[in-house]
C-alpha atoms as a PDB file:
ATOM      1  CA  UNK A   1     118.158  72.505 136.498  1.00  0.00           C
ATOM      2  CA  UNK A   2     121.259  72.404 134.431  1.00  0.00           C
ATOM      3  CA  UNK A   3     123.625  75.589 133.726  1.00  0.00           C
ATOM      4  CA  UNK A   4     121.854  75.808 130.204  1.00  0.00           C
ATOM      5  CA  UNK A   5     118.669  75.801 131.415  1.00  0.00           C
ATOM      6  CA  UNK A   6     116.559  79.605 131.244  1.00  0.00           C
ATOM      7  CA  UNK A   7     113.289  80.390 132.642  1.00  0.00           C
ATOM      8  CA  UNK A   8     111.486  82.765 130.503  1.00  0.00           C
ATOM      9  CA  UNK A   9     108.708  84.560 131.655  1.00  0.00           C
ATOM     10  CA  UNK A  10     105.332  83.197 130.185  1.00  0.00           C
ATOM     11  CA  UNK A  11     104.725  87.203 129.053  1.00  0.00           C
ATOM     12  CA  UNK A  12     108.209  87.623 127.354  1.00  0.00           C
ATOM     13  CA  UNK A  13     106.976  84.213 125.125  1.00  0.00           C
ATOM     14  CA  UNK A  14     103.484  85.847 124.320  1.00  0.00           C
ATOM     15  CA  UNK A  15     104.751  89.009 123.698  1.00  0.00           C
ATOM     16  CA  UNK A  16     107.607  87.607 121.031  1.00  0.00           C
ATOM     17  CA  UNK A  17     104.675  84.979 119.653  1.00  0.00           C
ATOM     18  CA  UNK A  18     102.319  88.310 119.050  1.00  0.00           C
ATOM     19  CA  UNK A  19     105.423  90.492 117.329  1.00  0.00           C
ATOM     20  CA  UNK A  20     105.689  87.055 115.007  1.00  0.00           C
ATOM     21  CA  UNK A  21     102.061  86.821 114.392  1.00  0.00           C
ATOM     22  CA  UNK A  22     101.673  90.139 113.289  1.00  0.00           C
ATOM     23  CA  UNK A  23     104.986  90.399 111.344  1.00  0.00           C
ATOM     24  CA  UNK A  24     103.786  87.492 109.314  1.00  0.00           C
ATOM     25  CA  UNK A  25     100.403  88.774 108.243  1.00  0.00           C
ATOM     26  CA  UNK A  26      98.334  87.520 111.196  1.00  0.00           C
ATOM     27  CA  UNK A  27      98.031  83.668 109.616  1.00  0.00           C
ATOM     28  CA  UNK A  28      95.166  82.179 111.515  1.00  0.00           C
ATOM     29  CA  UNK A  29      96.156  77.940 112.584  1.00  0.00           C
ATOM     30  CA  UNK A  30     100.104  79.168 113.839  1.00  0.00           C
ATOM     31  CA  UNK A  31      99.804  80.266 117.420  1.00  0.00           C
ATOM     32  CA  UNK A  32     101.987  76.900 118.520  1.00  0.00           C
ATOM     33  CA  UNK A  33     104.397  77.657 115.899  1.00  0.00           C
ATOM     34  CA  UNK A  34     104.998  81.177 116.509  1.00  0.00           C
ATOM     35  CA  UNK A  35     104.878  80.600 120.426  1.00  0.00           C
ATOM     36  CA  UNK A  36     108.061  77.739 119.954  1.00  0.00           C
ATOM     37  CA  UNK A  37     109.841  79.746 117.518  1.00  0.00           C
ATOM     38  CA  UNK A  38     109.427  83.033 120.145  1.00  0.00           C
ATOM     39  CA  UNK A  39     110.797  80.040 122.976  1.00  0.00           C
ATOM     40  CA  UNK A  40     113.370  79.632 120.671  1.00  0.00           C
ATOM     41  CA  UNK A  41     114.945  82.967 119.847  1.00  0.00           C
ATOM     42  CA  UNK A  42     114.628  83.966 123.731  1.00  0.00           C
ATOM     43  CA  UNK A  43     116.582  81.133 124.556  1.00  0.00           C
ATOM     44  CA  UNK A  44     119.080  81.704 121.647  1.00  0.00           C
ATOM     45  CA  UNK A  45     119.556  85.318 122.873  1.00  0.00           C
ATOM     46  CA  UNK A  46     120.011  84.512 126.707  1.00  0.00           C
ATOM     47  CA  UNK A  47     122.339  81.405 125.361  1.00  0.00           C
ATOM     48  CA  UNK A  48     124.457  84.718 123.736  1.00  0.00           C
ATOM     49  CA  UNK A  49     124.432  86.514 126.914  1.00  0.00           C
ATOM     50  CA  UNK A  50     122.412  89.169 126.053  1.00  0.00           C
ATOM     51  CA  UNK A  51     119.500  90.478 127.178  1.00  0.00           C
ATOM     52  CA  UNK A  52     116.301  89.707 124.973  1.00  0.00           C
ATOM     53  CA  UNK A  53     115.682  92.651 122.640  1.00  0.00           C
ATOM     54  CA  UNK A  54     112.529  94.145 123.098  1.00  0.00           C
ATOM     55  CA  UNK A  55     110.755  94.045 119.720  1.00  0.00           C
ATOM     56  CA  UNK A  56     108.640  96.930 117.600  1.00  0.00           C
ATOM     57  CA  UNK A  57     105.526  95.670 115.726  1.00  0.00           C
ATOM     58  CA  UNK A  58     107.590  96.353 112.941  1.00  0.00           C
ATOM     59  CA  UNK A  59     110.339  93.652 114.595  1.00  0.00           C
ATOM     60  CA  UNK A  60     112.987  95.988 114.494  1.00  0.00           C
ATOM     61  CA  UNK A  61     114.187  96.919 117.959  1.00  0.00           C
ATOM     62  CA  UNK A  62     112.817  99.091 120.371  1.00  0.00           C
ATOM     63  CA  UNK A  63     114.553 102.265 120.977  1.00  0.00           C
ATOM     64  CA  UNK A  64     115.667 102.866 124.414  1.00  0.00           C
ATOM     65  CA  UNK A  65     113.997 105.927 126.332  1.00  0.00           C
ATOM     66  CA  UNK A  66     116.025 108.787 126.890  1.00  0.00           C
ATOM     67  CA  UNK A  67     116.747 110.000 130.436  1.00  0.00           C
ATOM     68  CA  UNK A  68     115.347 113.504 131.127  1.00  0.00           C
ATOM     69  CA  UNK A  69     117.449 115.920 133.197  1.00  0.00           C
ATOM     70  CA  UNK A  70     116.155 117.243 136.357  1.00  0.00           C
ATOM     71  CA  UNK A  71     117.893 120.068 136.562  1.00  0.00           C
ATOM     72  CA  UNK A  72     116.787 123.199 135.099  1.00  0.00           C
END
C-alpha cells in the first residue's frame, strides 16, 4: 500500500452515502453515485490531514459533546 493510500471503514462510506442521499431529496437510481462521491470526500479530508467531519442530516457538522464535570 502506498503512503497515499487510506482505508476507510465500510460504515464511515455508508454513513456519508446516507447524509448525501437524504441531503439531495432521497433520488431513487444514485446509491453508486452517492457511495463514490462519500469515498471521495473521506479521502479528500484524510488527504488534508484532518479527521473526517461527522455530518448532521442537515450536512452541516456535528457539534461536539460537551464534557460534564464530576465534581459537585
Amino acid at each position: 500500500m502506498a503512503d497515499t493510500d487510506f482505508v476507510l471503514p465500510e460504515d464511515a462510506i455508508r454513513l456519508r452515502s446516507y447524509l448525501i442521499w437524504q441531503q439531495e431529496g432521497c433520488p431513487d437510481g444514485r446509491a453508486l453515485s452517492h457511495w463514490l462521491r462519500a469515498k471521495a470526500e473521506l479521502e479528500a479530508e484524510l488527504r488534508a490531514g484532518s479527521r473526517p467531519r461527522r455530518r448532521t442530516s442537515a450536512g452541516t457538522k456535528a457539534p461536539r459533546a460537551r464534557r460534564r464535570s464530576l465534581a459537585t
